[in-house]
N, C-alpha and C. Protein backbone atom coordinates (compact mmCIF):
# COMPACT_ATOMS: atom_id res chain seq x y z
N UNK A 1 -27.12 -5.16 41.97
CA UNK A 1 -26.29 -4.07 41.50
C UNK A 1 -27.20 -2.91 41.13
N UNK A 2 -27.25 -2.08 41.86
CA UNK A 2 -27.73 -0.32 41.50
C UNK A 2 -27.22 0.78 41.77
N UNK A 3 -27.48 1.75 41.17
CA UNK A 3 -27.07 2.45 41.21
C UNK A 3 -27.59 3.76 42.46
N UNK A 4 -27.13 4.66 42.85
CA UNK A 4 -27.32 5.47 43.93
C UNK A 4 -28.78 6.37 43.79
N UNK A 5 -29.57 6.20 44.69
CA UNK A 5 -30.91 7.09 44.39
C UNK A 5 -30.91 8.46 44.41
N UNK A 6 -31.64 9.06 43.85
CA UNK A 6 -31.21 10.49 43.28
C UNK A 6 -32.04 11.10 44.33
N UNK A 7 -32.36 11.00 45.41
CA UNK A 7 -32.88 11.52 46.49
C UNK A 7 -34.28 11.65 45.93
N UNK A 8 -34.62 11.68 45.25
CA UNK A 8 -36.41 11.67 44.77
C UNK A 8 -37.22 10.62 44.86
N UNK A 9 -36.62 9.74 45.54
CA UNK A 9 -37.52 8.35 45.97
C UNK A 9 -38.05 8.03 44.54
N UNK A 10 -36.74 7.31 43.85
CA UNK A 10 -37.00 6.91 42.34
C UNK A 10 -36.28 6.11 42.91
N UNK A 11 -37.20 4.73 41.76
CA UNK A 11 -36.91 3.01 42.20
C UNK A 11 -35.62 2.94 41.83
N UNK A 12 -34.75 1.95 42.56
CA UNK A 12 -33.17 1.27 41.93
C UNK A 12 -33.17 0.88 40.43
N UNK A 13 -32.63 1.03 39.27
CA UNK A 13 -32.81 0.10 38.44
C UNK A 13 -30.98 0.59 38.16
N UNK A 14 -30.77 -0.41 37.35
CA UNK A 14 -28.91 -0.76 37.18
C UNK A 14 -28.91 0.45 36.15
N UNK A 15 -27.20 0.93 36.46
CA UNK A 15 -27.30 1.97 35.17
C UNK A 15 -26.58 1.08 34.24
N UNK A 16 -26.13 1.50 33.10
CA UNK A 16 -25.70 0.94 31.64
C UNK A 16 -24.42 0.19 31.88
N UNK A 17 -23.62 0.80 32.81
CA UNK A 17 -22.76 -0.21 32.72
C UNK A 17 -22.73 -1.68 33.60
N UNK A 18 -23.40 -1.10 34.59
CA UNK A 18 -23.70 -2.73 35.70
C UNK A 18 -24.43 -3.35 34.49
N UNK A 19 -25.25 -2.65 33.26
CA UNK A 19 -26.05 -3.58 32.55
C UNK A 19 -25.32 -4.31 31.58
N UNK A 20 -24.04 -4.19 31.27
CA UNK A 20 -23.52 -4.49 30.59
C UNK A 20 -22.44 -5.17 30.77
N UNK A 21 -21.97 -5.99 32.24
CA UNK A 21 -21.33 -6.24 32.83
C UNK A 21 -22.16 -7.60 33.55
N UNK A 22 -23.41 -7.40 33.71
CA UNK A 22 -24.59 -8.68 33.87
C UNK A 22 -24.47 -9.57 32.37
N UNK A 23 -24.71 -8.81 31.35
CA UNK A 23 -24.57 -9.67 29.84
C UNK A 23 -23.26 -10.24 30.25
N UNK A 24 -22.08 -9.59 30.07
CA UNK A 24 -20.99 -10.08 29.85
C UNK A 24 -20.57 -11.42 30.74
N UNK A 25 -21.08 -11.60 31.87
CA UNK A 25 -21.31 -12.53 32.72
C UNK A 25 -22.09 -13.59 32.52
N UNK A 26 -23.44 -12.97 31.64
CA UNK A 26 -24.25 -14.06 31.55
C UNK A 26 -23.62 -15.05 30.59
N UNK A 27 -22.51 -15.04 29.67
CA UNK A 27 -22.16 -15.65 28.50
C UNK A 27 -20.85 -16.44 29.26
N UNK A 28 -21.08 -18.07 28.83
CA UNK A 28 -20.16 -18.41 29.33
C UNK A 28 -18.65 -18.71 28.08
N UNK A 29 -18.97 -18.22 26.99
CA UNK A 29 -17.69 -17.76 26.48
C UNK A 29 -16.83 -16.82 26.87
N UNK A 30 -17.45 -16.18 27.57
CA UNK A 30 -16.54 -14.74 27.96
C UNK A 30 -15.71 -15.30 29.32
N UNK A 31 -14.52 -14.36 29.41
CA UNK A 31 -13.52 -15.21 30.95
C UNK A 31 -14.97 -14.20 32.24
N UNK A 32 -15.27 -14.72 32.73
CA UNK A 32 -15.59 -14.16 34.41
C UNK A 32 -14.94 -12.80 34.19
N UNK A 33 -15.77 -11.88 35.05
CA UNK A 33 -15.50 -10.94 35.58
C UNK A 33 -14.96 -10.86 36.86
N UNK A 34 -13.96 -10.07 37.69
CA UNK A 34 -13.80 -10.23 39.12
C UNK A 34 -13.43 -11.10 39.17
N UNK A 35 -12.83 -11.02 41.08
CA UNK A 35 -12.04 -12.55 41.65
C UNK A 35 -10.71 -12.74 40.20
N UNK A 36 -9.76 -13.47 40.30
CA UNK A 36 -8.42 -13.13 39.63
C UNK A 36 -8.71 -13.46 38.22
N UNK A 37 -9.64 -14.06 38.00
CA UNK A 37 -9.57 -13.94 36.84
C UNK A 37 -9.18 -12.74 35.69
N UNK A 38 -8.27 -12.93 34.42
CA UNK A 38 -8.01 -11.13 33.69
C UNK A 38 -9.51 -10.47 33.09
N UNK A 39 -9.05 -9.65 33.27
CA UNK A 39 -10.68 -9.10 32.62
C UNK A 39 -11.08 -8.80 31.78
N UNK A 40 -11.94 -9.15 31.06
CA UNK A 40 -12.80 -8.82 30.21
C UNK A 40 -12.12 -7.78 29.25
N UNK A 41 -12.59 -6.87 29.43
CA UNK A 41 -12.30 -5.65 28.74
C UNK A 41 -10.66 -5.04 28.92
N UNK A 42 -10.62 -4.99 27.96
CA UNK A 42 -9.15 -4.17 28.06
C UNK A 42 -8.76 -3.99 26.84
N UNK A 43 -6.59 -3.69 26.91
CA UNK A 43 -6.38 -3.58 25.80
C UNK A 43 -6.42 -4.99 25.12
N UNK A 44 -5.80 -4.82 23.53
CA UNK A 44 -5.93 -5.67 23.07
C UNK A 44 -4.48 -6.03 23.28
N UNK A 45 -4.47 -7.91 23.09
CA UNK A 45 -3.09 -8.37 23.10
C UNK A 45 -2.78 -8.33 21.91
N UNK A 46 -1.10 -8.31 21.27
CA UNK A 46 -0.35 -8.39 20.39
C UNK A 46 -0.72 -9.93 19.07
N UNK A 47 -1.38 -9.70 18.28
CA UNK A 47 -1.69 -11.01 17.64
C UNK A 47 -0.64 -11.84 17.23
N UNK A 48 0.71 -10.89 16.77
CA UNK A 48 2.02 -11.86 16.60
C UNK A 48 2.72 -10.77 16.61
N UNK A 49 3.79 -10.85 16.76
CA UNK A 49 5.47 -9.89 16.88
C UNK A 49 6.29 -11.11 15.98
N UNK A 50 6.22 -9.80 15.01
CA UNK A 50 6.79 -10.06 13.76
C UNK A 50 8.15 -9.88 13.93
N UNK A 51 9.00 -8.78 14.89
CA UNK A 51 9.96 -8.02 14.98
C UNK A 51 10.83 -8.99 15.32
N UNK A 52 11.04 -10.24 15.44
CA UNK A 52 12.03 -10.69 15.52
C UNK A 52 12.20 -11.89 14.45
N UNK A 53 11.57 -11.53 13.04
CA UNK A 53 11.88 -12.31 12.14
C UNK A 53 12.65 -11.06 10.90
N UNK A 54 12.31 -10.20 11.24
CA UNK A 54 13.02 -9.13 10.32
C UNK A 54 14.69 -8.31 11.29
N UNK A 55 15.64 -8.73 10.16
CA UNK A 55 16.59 -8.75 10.20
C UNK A 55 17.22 -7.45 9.43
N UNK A 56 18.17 -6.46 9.89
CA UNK A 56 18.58 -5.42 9.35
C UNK A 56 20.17 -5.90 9.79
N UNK A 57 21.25 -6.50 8.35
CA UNK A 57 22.50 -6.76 8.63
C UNK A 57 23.42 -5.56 8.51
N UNK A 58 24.04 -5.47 9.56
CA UNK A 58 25.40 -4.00 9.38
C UNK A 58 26.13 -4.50 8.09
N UNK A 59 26.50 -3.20 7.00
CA UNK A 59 27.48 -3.38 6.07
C UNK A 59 28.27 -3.19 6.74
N UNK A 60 29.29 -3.53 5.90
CA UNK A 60 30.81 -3.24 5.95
C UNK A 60 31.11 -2.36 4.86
N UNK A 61 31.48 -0.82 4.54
CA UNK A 61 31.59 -0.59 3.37
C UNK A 61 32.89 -0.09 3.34
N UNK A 62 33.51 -0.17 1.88
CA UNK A 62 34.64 0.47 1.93
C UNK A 62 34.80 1.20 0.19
N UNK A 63 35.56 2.36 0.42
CA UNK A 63 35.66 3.19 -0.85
C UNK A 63 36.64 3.46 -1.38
N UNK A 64 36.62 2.94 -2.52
CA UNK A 64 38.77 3.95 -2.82
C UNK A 64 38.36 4.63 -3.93
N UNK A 65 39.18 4.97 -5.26
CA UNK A 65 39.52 5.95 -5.85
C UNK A 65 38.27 5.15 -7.11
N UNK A 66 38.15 4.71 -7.51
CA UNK A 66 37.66 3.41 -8.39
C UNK A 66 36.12 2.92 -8.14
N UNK A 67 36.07 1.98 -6.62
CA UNK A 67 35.20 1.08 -6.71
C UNK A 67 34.08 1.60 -5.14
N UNK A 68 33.38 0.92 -4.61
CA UNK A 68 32.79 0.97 -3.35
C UNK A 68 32.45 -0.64 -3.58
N UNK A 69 33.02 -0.66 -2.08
CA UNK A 69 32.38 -2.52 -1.97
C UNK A 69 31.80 -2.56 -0.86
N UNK A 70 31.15 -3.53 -0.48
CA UNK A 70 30.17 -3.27 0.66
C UNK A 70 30.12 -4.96 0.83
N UNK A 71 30.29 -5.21 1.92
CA UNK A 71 30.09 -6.16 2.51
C UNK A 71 28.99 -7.10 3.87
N UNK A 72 28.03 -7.58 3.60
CA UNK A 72 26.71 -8.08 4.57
C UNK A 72 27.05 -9.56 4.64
N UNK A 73 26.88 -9.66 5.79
CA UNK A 73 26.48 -11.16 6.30
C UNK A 73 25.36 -11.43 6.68
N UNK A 74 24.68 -12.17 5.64
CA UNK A 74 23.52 -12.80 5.73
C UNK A 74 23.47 -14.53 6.30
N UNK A 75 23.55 -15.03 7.14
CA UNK A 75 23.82 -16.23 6.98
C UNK A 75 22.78 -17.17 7.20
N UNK A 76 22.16 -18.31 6.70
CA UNK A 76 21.33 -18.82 6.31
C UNK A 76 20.33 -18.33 5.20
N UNK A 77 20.50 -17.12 4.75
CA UNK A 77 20.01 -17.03 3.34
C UNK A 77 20.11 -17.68 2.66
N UNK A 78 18.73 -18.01 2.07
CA UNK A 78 18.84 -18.78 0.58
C UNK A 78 18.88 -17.99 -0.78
N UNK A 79 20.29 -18.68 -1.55
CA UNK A 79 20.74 -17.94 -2.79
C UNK A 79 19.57 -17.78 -3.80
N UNK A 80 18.39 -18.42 -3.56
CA UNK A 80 17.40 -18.50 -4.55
C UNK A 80 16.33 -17.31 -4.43
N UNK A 81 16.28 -16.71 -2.98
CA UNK A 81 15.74 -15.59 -2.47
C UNK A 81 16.43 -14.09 -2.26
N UNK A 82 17.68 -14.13 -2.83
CA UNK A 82 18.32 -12.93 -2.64
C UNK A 82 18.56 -11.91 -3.55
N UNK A 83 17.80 -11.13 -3.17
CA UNK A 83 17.50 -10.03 -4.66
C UNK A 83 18.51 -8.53 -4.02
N UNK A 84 19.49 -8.31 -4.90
CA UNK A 84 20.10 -6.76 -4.61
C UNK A 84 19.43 -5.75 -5.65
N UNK A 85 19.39 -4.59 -5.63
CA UNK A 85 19.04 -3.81 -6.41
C UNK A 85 20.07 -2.35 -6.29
N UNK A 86 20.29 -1.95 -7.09
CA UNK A 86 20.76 -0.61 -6.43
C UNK A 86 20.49 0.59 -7.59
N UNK A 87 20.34 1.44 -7.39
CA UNK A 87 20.29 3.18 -8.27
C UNK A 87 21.70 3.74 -7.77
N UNK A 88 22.19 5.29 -8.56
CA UNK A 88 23.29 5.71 -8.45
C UNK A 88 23.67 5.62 -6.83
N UNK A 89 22.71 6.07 -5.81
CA UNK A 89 22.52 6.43 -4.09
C UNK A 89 22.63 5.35 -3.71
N UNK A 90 21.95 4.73 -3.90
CA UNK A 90 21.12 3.72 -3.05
C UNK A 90 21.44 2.10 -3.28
N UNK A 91 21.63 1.32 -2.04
CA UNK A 91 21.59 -0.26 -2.19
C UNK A 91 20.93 -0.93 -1.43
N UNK A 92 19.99 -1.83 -2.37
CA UNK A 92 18.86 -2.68 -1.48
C UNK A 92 19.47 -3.85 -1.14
N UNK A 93 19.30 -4.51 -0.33
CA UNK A 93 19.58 -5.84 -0.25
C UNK A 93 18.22 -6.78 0.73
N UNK A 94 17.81 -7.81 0.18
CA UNK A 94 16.42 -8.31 0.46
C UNK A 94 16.74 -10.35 0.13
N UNK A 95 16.35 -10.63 1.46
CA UNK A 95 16.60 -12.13 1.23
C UNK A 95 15.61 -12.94 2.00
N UNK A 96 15.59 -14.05 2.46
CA UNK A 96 14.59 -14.88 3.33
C UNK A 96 15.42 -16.00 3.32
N UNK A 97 15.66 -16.72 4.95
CA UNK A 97 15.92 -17.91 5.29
C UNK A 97 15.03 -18.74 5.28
N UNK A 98 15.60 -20.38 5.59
CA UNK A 98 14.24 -21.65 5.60
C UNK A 98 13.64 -21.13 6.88
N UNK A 99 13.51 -20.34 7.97
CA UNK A 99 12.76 -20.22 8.65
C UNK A 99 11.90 -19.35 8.68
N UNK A 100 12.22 -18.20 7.65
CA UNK A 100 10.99 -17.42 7.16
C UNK A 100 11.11 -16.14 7.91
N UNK A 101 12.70 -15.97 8.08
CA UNK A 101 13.36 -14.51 8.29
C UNK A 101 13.54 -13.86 7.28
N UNK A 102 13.54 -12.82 7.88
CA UNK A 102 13.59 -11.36 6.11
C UNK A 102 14.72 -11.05 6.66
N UNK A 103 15.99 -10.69 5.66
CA UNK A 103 17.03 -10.01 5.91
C UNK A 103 16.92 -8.85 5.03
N UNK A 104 16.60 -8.01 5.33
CA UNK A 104 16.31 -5.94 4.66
C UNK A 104 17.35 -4.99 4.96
N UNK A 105 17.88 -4.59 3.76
CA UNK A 105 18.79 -3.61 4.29
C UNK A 105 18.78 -2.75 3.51
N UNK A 106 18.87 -1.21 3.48
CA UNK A 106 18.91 0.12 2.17
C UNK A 106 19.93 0.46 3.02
N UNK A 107 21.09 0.62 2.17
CA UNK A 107 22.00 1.24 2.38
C UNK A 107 22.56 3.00 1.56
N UNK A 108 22.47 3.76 1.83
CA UNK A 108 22.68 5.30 1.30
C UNK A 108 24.26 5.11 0.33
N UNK A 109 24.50 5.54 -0.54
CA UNK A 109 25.90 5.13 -0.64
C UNK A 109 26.78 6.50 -1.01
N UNK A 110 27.57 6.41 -0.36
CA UNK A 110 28.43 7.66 0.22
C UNK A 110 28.90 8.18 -1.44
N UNK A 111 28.79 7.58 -2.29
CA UNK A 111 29.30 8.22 -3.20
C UNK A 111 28.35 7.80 -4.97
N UNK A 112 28.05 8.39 -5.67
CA UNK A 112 27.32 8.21 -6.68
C UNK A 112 27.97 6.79 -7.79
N UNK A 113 27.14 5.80 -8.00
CA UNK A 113 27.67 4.38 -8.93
C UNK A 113 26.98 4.16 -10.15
N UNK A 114 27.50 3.52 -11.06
CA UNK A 114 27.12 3.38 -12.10
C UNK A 114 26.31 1.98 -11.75
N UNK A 115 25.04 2.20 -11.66
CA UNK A 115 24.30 0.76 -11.61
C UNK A 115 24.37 -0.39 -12.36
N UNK A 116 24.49 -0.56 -13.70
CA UNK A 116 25.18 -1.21 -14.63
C UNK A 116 26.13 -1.96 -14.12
N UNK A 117 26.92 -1.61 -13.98
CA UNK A 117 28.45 -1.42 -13.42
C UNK A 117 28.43 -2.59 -12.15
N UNK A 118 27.73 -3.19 -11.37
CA UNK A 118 27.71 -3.39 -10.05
C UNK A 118 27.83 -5.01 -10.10
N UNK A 119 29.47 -5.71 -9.51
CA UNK A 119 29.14 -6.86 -9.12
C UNK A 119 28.58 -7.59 -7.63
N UNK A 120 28.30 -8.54 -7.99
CA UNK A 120 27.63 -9.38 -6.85
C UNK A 120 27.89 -11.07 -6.75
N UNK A 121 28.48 -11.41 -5.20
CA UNK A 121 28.90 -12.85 -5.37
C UNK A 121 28.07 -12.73 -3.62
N UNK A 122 27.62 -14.08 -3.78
CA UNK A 122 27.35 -14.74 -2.31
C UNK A 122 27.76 -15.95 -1.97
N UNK A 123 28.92 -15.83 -0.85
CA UNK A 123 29.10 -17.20 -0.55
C UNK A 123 29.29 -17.94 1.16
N UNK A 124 29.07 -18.54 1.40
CA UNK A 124 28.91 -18.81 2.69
C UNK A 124 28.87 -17.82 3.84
N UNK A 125 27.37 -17.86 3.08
CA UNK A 125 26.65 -16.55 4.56
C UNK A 125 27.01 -15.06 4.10
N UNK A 126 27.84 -14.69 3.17
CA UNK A 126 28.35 -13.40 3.22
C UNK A 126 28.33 -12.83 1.71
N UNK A 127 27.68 -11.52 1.34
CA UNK A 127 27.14 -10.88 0.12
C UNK A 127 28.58 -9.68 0.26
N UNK A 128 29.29 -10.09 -1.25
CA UNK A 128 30.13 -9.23 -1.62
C UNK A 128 29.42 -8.56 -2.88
N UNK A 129 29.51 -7.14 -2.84
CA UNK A 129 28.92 -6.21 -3.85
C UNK A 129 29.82 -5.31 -4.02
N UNK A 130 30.46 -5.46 -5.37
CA UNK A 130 31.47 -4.28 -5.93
C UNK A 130 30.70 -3.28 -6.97
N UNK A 131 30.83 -1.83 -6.60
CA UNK A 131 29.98 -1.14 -7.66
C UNK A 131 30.92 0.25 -8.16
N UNK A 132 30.86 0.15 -9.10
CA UNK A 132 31.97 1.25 -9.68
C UNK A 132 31.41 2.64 -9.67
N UNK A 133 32.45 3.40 -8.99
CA UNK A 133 32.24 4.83 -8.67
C UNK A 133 31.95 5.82 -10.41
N UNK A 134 31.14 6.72 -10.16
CA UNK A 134 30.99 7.56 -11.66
C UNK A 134 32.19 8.59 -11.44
N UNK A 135 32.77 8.75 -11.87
CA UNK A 135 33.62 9.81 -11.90
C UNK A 135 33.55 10.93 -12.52
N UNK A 136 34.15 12.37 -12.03
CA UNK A 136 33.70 13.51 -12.44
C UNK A 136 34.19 13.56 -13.49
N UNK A 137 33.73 14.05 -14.73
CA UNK A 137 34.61 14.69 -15.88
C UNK A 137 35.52 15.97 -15.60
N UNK A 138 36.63 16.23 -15.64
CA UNK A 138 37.36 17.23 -15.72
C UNK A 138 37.37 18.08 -17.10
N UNK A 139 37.29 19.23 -16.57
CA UNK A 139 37.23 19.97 -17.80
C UNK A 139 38.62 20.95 -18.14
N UNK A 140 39.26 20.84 -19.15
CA UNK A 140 40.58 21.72 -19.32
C UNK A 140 40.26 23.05 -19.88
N UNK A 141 40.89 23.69 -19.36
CA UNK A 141 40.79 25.67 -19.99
C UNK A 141 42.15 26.21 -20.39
N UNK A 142 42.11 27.10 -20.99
CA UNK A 142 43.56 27.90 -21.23
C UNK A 142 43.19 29.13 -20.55
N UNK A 143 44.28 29.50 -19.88
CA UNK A 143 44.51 31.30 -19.49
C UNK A 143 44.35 31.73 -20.50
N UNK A 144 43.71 32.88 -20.87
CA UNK A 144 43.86 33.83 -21.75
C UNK A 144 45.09 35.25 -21.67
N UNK A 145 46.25 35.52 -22.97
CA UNK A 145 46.95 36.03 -22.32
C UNK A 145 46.56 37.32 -22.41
């Protein structure tokens, strides 16, 4: 393996990469170069794909005058791993099955809740969360006559 003479009648010697392609050969940990074997160098493969242990469940939400309830099916969650959280906006919902799936969900919530306020039942496979709406204060005025 050499490289092309530079017309000055200068000896063959390998340039850097044939030289580095002789090492890589010389080691028989490394796969072969050439002939079908995959090669050597490249990208790197994926060490694990995580993406199909993380789980994002559709709510169901619904709103009336009063409450917002929201409804997820988680199923195979364990009740011992299921943490909700929520602020006035916002609802977390975060769990893990025996197989070591994440079920993650932030949900925006269409209308401002009293966090306090917020129930929670789980039962076969399915997270019911009732959270009570804040309501505006109304303020009364008189016309002046």
């Amino acid at each position: 393996m050499a490289s092309e003479p530079s017309g000055e009648g200068e000896d063959r010697s390998p340039d850097a990469i044939d030289r580095i392609v002789g090492r890589l050969d010389a080691h028989r940990s490394l796969p072969a170069i050439g002939g079908a074997s995959p090669p050597a160098l490249g990208p790197p493969l994926p060490i694990a794909d995580e993406s199909r242990l993380v789980r994002e469940p559709i709510p169901e939400i619904v709103v009336d005058s009063s409450w917002i309830y929201v409804t997820l099916e988680l199923r195979g969650a364990s009740r011992e791993t299921l943490e909700v959280t929520t602020t006035q906006t916002l609802l977390t919902v975060h769990a893990l099955d025996a197989e070591g799936r994440v079920f993650h969900r932030e949900i925006e919530l269409p209308q401002p809740v009293e966090p306090d306020a917020a129930g929670v039942t789980y039962r076969n496979g399915v997270l019911d969360v009732s959270l009570r709406r804040i309501r505006a204060h109304r303020i009364r005025f008189k016309r002046g006559t």
